[in-house]
C-alpha atoms as a PDB file:
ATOM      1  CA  UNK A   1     101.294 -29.538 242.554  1.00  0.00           C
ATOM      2  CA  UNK A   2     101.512 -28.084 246.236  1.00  0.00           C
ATOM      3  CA  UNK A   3     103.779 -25.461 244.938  1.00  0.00           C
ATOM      4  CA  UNK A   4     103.028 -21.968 244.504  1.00  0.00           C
ATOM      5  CA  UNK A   5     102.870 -21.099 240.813  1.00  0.00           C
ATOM      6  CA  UNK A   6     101.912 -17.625 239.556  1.00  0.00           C
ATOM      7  CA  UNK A   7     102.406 -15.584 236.678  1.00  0.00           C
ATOM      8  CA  UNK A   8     102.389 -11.974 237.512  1.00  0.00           C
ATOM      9  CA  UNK A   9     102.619  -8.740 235.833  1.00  0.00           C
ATOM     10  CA  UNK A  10     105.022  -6.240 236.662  1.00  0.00           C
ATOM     11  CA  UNK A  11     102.338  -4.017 237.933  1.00  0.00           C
ATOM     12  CA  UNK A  12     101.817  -6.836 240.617  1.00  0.00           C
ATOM     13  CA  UNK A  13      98.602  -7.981 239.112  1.00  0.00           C
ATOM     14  CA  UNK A  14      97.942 -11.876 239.373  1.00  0.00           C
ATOM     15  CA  UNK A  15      97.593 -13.215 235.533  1.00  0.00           C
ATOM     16  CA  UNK A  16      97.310 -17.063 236.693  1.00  0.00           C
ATOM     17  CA  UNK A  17      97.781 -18.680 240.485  1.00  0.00           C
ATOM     18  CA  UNK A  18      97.753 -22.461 240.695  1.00  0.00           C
ATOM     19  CA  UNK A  19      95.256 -24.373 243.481  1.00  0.00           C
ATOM     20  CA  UNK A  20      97.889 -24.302 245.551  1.00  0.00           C
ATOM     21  CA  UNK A  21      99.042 -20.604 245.531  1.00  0.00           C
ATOM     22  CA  UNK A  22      95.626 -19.985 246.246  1.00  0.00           C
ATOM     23  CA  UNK A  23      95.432 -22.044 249.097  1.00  0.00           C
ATOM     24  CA  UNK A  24      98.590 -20.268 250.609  1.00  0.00           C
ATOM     25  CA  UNK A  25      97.628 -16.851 249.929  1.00  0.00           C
ATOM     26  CA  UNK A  26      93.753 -17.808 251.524  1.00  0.00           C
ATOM     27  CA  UNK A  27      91.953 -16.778 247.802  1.00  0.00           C
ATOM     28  CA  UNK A  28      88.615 -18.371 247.783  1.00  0.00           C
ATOM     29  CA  UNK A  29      89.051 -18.792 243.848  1.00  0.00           C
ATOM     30  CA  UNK A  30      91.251 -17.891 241.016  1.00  0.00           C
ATOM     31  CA  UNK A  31      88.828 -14.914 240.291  1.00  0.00           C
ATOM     32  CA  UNK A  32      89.640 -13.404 243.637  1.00  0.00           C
ATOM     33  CA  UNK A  33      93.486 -13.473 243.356  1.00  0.00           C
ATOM     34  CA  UNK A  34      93.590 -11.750 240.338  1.00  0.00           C
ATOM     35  CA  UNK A  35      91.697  -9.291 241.628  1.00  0.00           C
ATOM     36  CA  UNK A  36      94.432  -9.171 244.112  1.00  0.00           C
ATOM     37  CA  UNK A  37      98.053  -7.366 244.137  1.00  0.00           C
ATOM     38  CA  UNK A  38     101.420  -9.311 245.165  1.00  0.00           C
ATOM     39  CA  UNK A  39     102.018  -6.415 247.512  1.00  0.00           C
ATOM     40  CA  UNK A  40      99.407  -7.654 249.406  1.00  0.00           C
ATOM     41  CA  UNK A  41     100.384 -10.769 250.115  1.00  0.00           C
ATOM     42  CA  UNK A  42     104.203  -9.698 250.920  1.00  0.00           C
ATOM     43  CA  UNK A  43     107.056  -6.876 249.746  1.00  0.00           C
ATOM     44  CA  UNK A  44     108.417  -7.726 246.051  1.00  0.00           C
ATOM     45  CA  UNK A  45     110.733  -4.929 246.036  1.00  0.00           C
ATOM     46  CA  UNK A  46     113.924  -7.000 246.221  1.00  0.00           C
ATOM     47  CA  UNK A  47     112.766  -9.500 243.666  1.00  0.00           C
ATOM     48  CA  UNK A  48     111.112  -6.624 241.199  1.00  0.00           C
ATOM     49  CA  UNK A  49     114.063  -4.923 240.482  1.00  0.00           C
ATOM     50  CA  UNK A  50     116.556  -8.408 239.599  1.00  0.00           C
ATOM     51  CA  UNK A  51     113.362  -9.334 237.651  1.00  0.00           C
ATOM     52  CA  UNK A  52     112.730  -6.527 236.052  1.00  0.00           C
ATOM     53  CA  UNK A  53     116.682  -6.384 235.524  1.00  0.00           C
ATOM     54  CA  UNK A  54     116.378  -9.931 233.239  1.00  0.00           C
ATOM     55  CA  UNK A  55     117.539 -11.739 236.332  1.00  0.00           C
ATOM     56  CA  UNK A  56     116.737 -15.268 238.316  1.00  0.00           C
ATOM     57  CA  UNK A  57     115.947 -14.359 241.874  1.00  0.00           C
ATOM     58  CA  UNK A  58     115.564 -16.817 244.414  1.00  0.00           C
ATOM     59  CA  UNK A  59     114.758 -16.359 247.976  1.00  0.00           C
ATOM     60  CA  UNK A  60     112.752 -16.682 250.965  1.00  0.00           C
ATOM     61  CA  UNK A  61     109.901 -14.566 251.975  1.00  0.00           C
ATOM     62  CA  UNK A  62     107.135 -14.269 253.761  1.00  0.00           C
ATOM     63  CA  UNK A  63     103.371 -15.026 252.370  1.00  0.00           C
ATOM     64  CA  UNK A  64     100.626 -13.137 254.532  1.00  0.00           C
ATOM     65  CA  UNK A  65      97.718 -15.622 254.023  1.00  0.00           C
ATOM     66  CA  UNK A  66      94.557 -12.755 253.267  1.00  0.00           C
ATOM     67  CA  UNK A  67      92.128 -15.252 255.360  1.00  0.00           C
ATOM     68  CA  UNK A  68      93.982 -16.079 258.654  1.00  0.00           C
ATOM     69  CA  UNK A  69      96.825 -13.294 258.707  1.00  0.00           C
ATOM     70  CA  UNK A  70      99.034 -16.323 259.182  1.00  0.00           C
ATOM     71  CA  UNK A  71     102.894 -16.016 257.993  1.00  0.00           C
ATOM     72  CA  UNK A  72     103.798 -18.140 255.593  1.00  0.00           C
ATOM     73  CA  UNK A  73     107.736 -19.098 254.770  1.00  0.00           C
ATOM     74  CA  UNK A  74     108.571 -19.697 251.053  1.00  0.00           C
ATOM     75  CA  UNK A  75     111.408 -20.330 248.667  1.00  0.00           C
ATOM     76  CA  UNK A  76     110.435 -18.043 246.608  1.00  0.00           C
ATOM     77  CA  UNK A  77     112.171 -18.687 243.067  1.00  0.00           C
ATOM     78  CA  UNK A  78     111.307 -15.448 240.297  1.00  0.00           C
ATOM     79  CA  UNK A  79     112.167 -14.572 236.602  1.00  0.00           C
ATOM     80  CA  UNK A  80     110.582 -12.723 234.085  1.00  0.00           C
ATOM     81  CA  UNK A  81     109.018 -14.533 230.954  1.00  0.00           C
ATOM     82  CA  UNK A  82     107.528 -13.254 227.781  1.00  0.00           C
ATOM     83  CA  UNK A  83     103.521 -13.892 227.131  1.00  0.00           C
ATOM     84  CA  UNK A  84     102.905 -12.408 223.990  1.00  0.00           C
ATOM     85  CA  UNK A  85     104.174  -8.907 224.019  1.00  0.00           C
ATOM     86  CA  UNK A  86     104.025  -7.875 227.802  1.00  0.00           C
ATOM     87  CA  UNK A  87     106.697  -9.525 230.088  1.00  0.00           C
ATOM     88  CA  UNK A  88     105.207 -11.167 233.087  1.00  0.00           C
ATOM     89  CA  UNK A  89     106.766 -12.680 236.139  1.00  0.00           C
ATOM     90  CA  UNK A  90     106.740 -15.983 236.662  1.00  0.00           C
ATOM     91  CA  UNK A  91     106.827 -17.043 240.554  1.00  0.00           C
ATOM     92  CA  UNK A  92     107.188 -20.571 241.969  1.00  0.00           C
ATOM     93  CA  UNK A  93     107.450 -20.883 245.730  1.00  0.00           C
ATOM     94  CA  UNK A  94     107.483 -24.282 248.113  1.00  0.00           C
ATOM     95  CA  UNK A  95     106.004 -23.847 251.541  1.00  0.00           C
ATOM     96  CA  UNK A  96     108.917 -24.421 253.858  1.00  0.00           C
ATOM     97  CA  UNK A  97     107.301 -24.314 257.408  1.00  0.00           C
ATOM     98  CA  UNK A  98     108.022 -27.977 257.950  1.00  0.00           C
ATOM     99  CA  UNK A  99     111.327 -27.393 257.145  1.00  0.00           C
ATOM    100  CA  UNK A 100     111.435 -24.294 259.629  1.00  0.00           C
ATOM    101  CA  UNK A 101     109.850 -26.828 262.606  1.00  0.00           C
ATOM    102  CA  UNK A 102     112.406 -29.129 261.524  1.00  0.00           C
ATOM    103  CA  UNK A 103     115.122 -26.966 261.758  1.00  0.00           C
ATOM    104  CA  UNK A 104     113.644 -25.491 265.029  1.00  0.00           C
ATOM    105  CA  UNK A 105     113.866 -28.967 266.207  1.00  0.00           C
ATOM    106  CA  UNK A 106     117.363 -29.914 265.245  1.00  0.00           C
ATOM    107  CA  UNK A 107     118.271 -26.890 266.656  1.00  0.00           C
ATOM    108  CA  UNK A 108     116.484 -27.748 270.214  1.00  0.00           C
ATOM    109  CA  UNK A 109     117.842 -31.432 269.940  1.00  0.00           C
ATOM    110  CA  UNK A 110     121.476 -29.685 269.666  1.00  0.00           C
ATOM    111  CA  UNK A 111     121.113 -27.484 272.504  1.00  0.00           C
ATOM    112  CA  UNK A 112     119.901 -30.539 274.601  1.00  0.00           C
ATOM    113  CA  UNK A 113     122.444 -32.558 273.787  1.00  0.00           C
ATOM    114  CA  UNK A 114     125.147 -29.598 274.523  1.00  0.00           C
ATOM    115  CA  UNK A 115     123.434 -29.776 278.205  1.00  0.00           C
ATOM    116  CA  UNK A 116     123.664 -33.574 278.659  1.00  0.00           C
ATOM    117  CA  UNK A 117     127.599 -33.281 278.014  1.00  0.00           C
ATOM    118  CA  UNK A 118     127.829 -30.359 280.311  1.00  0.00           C
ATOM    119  CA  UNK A 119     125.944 -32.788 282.769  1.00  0.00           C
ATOM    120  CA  UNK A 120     128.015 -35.390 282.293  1.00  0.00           C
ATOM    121  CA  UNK A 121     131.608 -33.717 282.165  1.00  0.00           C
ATOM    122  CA  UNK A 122     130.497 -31.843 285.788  1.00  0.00           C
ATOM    123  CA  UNK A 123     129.869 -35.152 286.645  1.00  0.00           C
ATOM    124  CA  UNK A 124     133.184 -36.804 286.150  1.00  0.00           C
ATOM    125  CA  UNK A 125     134.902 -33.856 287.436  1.00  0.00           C
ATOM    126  CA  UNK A 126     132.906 -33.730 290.560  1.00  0.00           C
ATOM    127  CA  UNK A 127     134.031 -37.784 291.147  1.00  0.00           C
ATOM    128  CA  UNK A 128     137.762 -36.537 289.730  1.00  0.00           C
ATOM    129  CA  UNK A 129     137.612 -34.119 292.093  1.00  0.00           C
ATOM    130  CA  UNK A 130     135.865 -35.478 294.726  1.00  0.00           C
ATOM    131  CA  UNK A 131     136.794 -39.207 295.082  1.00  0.00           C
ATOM    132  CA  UNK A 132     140.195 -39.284 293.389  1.00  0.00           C
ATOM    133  CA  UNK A 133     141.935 -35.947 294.891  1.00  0.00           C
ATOM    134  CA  UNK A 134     140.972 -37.351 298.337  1.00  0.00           C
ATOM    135  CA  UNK A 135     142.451 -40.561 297.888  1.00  0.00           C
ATOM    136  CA  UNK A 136     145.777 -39.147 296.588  1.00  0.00           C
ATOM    137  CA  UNK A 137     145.875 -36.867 299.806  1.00  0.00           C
ATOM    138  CA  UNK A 138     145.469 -40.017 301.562  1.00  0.00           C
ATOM    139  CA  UNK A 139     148.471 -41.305 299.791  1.00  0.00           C
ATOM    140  CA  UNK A 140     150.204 -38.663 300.706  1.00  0.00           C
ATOM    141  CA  UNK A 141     149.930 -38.385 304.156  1.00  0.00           C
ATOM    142  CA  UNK A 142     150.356 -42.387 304.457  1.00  0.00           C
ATOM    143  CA  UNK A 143     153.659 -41.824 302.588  1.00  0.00           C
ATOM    144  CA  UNK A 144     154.585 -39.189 305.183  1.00  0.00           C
ATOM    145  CA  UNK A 145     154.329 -41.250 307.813  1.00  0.00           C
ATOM    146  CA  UNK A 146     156.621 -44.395 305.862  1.00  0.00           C
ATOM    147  CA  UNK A 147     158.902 -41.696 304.454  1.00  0.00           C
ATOM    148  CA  UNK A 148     159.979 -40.722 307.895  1.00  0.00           C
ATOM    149  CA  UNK A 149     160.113 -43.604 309.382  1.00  0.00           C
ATOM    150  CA  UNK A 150     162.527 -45.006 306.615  1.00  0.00           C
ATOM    151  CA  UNK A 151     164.491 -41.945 306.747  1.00  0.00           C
ATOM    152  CA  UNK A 152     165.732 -42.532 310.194  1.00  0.00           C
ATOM    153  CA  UNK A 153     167.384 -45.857 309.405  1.00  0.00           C
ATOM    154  CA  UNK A 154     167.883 -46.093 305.525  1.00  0.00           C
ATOM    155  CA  UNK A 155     169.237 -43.593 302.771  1.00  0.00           C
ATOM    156  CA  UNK A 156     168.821 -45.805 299.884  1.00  0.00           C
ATOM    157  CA  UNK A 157     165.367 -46.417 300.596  1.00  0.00           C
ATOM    158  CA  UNK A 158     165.015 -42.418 301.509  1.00  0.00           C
ATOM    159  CA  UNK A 159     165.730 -42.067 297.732  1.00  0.00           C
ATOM    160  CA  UNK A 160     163.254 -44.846 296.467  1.00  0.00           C
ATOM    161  CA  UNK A 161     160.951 -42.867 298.660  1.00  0.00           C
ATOM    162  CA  UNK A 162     161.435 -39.339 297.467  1.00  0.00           C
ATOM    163  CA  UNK A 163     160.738 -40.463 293.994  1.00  0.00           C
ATOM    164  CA  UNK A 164     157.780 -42.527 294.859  1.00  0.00           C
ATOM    165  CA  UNK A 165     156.690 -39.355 296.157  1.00  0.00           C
ATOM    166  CA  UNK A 166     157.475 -37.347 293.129  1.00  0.00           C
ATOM    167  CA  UNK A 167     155.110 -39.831 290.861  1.00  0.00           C
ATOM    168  CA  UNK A 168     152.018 -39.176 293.498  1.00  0.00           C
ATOM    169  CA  UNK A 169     152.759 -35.067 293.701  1.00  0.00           C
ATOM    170  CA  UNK A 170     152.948 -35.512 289.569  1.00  0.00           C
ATOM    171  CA  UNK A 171     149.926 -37.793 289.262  1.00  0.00           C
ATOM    172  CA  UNK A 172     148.055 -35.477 291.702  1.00  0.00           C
ATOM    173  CA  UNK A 173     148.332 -32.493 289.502  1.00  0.00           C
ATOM    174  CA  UNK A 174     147.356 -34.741 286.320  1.00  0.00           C
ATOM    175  CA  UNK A 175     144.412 -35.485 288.294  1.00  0.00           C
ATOM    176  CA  UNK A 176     143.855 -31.255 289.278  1.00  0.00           C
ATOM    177  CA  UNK A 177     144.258 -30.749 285.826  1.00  0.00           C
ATOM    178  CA  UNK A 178     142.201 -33.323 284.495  1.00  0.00           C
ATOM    179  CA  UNK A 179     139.480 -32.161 286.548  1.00  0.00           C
ATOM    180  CA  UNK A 180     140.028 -28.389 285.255  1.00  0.00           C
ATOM    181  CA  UNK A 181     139.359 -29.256 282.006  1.00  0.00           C
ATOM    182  CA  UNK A 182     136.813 -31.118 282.393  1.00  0.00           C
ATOM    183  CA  UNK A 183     134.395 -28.235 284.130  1.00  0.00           C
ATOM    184  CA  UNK A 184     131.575 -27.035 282.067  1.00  0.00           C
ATOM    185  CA  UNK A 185     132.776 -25.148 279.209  1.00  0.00           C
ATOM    186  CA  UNK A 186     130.092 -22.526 279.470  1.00  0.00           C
ATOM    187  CA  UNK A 187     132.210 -21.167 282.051  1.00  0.00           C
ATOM    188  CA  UNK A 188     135.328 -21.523 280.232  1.00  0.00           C
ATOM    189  CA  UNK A 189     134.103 -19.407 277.775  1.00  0.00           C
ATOM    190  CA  UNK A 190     132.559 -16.891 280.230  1.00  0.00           C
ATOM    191  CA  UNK A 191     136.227 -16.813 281.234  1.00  0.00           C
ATOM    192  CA  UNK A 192     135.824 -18.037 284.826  1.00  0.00           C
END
């Protein structure tokens, strides 16, 4: 198995550790852990009080391999068992630093991905913004120059006018607006 197994006494004192656990742990031999403590190889306190309490404890520490000083992350599962008439711990633990670098990566992955939308929505309210605001004003100004021209010689077509210009000053602002929400939201959320 590549999972830690151990049975411990509540003393700390290493009655049986699996290949495995003593590959984690950096024990040349079986012989060598038990002449090892578990408070050498990282803090029991939370887990020896539920164990020593009759409980299941379960969670994640941190092995201190005794050959490269290298921290190891385990799930770290605990209970206490009988062996004749001492109670011993019983410990089994699964290496989870693959799951840490995997999580590490997600994590990085997400955070990219976060920056490519950012990108992308400054993007499309720079064009917005840039390309679509312009043309409007252009609009604008060309309707301007029709509106008062028609004024001068027709009232119906005044009105047609003024609500033509209406939908442009409305559809201008949808545009502004638009391009508002589209800006980065890291600064929405710095509040600027």
């Amino acid at each position: 198995s590549t999972d830690w197994i151990a049975l411990v006494s509540p003393g700390g004192q290493f009655q049986f550790l699996n290949a495995a656990g003593c590959e984690l742990a950096g024990f040349a031999s079986v012989e060598q852990a038990r002449a090892a403590v578990l408070d050498d190889l990282f803090d029991p306190a939370d887990l020896r009080s539920a164990v020593n309490a009759g409980e299941w404890w379960r969670g994640e520490v941190s092995l201190r391999n005794r050959q490269t000083g290298e921290a190891v992350p385990l799930d770290l599962n605990a209970f206490a068992v009988q062996s004749g008439d001492d109670p011993v711990w019983a410990l089994v633990a699964r290496d989870i630093r693959r799951r840490k670098r995997d999580q590490e990566r997600l994590q990085a992955l997400a955070a990219q991905l976060l920056t490519v939308q950012e990108e992308e929505r400054r993007r499309i309210a720079r064009e917005l913004h840039d390309d679509l605001t312009q043309k409007l004003a252009m609009l604008g100004i060309e309707f301007g120059l029709i509106h008062r021209d028609v004024a001068e010689a027709n009232a119906t077509g005044e009105r047609k006018l003024m609500a033509l210009h209406e939908q442009i000053r409305q559809l201008s602002e949808d545009v502004r607006q638009l391009s508002h929400q589209l800006h980065p939201s890291v600064l929405e959320h710095s509040g600027l």
